[in-house]
Protein backbone atom coordinates (compact mmCIF):
# COMPACT_ATOMS: atom_id res chain seq x y z
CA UNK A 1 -15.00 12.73 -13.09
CA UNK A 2 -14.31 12.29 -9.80
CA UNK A 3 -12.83 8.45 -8.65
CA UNK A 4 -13.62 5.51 -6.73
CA UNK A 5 -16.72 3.81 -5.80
CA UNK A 6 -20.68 5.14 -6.09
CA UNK A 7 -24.10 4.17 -6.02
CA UNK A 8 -25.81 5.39 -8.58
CA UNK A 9 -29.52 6.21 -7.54
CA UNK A 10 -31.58 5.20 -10.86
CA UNK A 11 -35.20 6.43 -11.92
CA UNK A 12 -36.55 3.53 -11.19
CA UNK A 13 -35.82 3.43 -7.57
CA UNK A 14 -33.27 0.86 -7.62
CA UNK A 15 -29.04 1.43 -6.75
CA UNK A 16 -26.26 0.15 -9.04
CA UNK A 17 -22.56 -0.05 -8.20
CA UNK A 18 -20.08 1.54 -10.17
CA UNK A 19 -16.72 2.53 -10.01
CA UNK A 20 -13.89 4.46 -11.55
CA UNK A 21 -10.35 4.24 -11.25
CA UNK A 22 -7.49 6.23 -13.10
CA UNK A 23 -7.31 9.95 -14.15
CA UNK A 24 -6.43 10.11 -17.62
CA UNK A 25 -8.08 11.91 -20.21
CA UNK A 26 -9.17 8.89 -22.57
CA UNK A 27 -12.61 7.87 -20.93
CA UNK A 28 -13.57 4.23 -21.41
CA UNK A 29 -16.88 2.75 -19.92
CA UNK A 30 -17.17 -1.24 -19.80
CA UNK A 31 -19.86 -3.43 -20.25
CA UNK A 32 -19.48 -6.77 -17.86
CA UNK A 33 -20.50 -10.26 -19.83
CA UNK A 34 -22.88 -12.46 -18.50
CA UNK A 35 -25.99 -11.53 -18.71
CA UNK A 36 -25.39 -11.69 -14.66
CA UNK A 37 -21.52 -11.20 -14.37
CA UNK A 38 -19.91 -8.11 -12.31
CA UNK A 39 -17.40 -5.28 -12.77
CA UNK A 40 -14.68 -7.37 -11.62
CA UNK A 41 -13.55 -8.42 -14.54
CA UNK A 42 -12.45 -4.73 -15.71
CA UNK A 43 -10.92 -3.92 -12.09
CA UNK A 44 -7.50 -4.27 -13.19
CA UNK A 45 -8.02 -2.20 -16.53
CA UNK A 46 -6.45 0.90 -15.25
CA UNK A 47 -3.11 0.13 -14.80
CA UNK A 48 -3.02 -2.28 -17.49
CA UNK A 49 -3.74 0.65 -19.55
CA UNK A 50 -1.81 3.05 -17.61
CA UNK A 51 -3.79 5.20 -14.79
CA UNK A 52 -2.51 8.44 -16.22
CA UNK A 53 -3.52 7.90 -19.73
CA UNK A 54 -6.89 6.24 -19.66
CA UNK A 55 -9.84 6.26 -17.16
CA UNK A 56 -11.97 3.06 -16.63
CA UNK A 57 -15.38 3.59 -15.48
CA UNK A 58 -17.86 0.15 -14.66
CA UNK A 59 -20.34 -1.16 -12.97
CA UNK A 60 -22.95 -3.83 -12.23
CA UNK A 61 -26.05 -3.97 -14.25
CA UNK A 62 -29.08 -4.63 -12.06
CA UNK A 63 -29.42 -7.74 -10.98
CA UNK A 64 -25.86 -8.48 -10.28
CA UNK A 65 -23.86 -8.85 -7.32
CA UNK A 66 -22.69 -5.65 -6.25
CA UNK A 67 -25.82 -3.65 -7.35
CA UNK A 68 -29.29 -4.09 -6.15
CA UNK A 69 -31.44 -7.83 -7.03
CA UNK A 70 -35.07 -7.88 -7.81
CA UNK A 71 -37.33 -10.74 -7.22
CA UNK A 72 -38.14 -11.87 -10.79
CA UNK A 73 -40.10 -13.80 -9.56
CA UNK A 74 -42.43 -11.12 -9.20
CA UNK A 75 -44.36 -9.91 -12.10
CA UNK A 76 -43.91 -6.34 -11.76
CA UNK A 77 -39.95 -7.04 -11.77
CA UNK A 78 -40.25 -8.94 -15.41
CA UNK A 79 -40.05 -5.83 -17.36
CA UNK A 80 -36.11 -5.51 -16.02
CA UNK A 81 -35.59 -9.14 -17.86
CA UNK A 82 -35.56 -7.05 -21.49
CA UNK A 83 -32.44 -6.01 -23.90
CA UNK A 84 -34.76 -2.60 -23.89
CA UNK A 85 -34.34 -2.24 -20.16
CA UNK A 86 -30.33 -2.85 -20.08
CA UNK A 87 -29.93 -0.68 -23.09
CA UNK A 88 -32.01 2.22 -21.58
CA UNK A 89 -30.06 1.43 -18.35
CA UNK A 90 -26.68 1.57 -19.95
CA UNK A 91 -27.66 5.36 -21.04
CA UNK A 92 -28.78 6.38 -17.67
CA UNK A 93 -25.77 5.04 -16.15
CA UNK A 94 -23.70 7.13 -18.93
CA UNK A 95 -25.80 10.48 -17.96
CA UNK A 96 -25.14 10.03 -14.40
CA UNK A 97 -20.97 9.64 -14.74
CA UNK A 98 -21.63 12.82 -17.17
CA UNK A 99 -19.79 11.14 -20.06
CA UNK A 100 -19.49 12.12 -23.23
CA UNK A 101 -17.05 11.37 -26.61
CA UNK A 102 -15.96 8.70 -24.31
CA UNK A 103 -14.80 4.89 -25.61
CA UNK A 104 -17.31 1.93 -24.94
CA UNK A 105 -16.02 -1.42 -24.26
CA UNK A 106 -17.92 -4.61 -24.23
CA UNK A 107 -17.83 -8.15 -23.09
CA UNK A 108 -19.90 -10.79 -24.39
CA UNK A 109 -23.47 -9.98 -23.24
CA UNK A 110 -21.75 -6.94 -22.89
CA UNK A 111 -20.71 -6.92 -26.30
CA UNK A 112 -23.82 -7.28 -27.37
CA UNK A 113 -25.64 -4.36 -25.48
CA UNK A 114 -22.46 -2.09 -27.04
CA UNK A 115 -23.59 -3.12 -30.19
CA UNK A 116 -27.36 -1.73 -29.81
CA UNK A 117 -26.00 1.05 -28.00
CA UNK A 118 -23.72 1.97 -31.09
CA UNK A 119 -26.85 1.71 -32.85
CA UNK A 120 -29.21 4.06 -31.24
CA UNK A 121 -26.60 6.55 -29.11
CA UNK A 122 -24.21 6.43 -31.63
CA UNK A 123 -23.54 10.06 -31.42
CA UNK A 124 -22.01 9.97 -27.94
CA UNK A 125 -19.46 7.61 -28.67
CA UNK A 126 -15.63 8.37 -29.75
CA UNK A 127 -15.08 4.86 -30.27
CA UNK A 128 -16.27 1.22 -29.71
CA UNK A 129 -14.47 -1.87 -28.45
CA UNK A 130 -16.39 -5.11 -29.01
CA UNK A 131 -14.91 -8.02 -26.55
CA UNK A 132 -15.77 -11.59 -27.72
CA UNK A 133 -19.22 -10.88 -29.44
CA UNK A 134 -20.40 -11.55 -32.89
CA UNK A 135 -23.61 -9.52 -34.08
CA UNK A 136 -25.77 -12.69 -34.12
CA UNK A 137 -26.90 -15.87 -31.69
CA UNK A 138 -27.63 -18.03 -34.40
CA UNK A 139 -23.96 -17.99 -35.66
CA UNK A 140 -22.70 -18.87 -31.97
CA UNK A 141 -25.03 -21.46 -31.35
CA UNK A 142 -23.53 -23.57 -34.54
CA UNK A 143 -19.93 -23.08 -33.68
CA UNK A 144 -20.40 -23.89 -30.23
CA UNK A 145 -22.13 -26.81 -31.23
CA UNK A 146 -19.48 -27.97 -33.47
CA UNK A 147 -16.18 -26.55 -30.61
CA UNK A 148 -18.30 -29.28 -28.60
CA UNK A 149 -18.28 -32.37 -31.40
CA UNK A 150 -14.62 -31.64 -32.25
CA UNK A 151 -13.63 -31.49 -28.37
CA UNK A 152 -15.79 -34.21 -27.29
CA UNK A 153 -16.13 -38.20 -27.92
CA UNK A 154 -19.40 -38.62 -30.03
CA UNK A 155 -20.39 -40.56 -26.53
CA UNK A 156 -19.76 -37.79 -24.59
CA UNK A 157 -22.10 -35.38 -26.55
CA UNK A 158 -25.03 -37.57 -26.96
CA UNK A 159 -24.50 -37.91 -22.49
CA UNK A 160 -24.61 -34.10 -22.78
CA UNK A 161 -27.93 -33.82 -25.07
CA UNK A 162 -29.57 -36.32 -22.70
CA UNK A 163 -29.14 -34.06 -19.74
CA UNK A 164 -29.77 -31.11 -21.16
CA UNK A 165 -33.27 -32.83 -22.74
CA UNK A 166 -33.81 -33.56 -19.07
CA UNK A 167 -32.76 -30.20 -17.75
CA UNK A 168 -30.60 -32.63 -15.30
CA UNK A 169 -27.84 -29.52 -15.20
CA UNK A 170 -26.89 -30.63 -11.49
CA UNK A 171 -25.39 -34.14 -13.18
CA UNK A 172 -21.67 -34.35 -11.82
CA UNK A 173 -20.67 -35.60 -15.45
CA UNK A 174 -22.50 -33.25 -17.18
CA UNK A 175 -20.80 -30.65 -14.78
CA UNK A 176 -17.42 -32.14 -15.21
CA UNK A 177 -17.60 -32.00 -19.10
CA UNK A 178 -18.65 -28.46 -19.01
CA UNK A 179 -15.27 -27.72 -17.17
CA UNK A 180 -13.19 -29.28 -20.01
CA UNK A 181 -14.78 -27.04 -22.30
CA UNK A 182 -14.60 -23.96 -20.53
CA UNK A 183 -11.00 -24.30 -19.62
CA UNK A 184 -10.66 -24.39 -23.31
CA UNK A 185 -13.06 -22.42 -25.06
CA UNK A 186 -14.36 -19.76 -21.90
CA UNK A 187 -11.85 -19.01 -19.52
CA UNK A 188 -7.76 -21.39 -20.24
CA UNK A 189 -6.33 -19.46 -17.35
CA UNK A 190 -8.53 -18.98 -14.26
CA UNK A 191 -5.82 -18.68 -11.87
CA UNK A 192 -5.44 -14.91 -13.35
CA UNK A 193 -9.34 -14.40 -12.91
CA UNK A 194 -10.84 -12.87 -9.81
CA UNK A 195 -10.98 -14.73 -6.17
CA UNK A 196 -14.54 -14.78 -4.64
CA UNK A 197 -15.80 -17.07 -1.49
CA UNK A 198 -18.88 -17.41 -3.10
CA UNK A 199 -20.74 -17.79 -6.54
CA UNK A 200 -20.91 -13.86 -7.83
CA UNK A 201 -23.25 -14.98 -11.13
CA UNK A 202 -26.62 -13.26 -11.05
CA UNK A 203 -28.03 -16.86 -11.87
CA UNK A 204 -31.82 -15.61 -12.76
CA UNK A 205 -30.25 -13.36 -14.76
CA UNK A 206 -28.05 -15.30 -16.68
CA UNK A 207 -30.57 -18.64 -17.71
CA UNK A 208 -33.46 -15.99 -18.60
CA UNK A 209 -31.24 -14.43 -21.26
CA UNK A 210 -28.44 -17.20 -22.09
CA UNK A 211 -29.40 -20.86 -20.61
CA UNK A 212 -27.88 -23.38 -18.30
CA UNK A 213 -24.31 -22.51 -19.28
CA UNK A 214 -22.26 -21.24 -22.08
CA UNK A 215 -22.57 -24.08 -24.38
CA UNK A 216 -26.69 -24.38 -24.02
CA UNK A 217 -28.19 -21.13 -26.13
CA UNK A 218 -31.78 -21.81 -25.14
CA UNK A 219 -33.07 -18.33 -23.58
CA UNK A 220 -34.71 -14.95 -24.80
CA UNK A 221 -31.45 -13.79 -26.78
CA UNK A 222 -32.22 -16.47 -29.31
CA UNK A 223 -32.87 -15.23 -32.74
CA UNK A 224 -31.07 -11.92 -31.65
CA UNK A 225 -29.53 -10.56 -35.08
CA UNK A 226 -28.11 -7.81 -35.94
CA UNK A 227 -26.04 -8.48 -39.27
CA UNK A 228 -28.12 -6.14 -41.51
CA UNK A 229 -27.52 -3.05 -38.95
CA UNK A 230 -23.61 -3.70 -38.38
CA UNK A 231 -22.67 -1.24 -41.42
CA UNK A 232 -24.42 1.91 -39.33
CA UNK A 233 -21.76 2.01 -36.81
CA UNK A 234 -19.35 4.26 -38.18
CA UNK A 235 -17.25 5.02 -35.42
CA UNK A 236 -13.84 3.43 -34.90
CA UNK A 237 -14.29 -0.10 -33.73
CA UNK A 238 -11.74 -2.55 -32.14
CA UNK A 239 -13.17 -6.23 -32.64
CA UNK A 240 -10.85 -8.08 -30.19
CA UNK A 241 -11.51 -12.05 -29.92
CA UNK A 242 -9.37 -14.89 -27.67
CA UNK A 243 -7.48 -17.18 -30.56
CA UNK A 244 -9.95 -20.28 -28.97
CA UNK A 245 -12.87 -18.29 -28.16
CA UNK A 246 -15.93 -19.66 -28.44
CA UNK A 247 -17.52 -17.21 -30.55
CA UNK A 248 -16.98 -17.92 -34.39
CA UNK A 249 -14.01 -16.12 -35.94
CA UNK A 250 -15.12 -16.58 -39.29
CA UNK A 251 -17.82 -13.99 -38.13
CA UNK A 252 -15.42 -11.96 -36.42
CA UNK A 253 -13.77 -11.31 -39.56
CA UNK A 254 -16.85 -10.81 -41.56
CA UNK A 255 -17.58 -8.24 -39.08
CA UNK A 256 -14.21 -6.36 -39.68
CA UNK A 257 -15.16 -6.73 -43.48
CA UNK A 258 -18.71 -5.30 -42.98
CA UNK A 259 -17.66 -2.26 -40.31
CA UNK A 260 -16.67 1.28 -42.18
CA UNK A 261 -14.05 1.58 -39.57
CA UNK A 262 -13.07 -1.80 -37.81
CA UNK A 263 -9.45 -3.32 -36.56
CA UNK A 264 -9.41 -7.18 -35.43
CA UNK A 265 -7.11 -8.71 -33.19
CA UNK A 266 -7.17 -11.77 -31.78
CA UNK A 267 -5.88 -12.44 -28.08
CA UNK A 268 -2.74 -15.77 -28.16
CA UNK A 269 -3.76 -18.52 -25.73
CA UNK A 270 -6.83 -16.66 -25.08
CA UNK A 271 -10.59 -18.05 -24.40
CA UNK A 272 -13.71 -16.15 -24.68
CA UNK A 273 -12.31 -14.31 -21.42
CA UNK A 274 -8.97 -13.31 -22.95
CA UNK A 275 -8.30 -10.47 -20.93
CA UNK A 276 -7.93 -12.61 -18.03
CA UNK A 277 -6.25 -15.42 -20.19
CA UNK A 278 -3.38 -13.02 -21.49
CA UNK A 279 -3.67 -9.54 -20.15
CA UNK A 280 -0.20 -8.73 -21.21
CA UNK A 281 -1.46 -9.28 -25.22
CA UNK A 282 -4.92 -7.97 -24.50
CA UNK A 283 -3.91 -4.64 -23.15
CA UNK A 284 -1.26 -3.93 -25.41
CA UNK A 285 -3.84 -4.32 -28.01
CA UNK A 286 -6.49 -2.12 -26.50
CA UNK A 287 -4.12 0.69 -25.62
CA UNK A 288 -2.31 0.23 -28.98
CA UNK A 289 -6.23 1.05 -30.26
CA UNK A 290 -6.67 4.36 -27.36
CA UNK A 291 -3.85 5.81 -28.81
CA UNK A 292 -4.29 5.62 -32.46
CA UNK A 293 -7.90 6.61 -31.96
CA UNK A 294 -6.66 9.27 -30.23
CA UNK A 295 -4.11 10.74 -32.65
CA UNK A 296 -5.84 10.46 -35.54
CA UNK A 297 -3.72 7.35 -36.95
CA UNK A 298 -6.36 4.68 -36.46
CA UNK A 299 -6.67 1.97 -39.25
CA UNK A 300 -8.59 -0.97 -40.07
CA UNK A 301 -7.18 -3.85 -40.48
């Protein structure tokens, strides 16, 4: 596959970015969190993997910032607004870069879509790498419920509830106590993250399918579940999770229990975006994974 940056012209008329960078034979294709995030986050995948070894292939789902934005406000744009639509997408996208027996990472939202696409393209896959998702919202929405109460002062909370009642999401306390949990729980080292000049969420995007912000689970992935499926993916499956993430760990390892073929790690000092929190321990884990995959010396653990 050839490297470097292309549009990829979809069926539906519309133009995604995607890129690929590396030349090794191990093919990994990642899925960016959000709903609404970008590519970015994987950019620096290649050589923490080694350029020679692995190739990284990503892009931006529609509706993000590199790759072409639909009105939703429009009716005949609501259909794109669906888990079908990314999912379908997601294989399209795989067609197109002609991949095949490849590796298929996910983040969050990400994680979620690699999940369903485990599920239904199975076949394709040589392996699966699940980034900071669980197989169920309801799960998520207790513990981050509860990451909240232990974080925050009982007074604090109840100021929270009362804004988000209000959908007041522009209050500069509210905003300010979302920042102490996300530099805990989402992202403890932003200073490694990417450098934009502007705002790169796809913010339509993200509140139709998650909410206001990471701790508010109020949009159409509610009541997504997919604990009683898990058990059909049967290829080899990293589970990697930041130590403080805010997805539930006592899932995570349920997870590893329920998978035929599943390895857990979890990321030190790492957040729900632990590849940017400690890339050093996140990529030694993930390559550690490539390579047993690879020669036939992966275990579950």
């Amino acid at each position: 596959m050839s490297t470097g940056t292309r549009l990829l012209q979809l069926k539906n008329g519309h133009r995604l970015f995607s890129r690929t960078v590396g030349h090794g034979p191990v093919k990994l294709l990642c899925l960016h969190g959000g709903p609404g995030g970008t590519h970015q986050e994987f950019e620096n995948f290649a050589a923490g993997l080694g350029e020679d070894q692995v190739q990284v292939s990503m892009y931006d789902q529609l509706g993000s910032f590199y790759s072409d934005q639909p009105d939703y406000t429009q009716p005949e744009n609501q259909h794109y607004l669906t888990l079908d639509y990314y999912l379908a997408e997601l294989e399209e996208v795989r067609q197109q870069l002609g991949l095949d027996h490849f590796y298929l990472l996910g983040h969050s939202w990400g994680g979620l879509l690699a999940q369903e696409y485990a599920l239904k393209y199975g076949d394709h896959l040589k392996g699966l790498v699940v980034m900071s998702m669980i197989d169920n919202i309801a799960e998520y929405t207790v513990n981050i419920n509860a990451l909240r109460a232990q974080t925050l002062t009982a007074d604090q909370v109840h100021y929270m509830q009362g804004v988000e009642q209000a959908e007041a999401f522009d209050d500069p306390e509210y905003q300010a106590l979302v920042d102490v949990l996300n530099k805990k729980f989402v992202m403890r080292h932003p200073e490694n993250g990417p450098k934009n000049l502007v705002s790169t969420t796809a913010t339509a995007v993200y509140n139709h399918f998650q909410g206001n912000n990471e701790f508010v689970m109020v949009g159409t992935l509610n009541g997504w579940d997919r604990r009683q499926d898990l058990h059909k993916i049967t290829v080899p499956t990293l589970l990697t999770f930041g130590a403080y993430d805010t997805m539930p760990l006592k899932t995570a390892r349920r997870m590893q229990q329920t998978l035929p073929q599943a390895r857990l790690v979890l990321t030190p000092d790492g957040g729900h975006c632990h590849s940017v929190d400690n890339p050093a321990a996140f990529f030694q884990t993930l390559g550690q994974y490539l390579q047993d995959v690879e020669h036939n010396q992966f275990t579950a653990y």
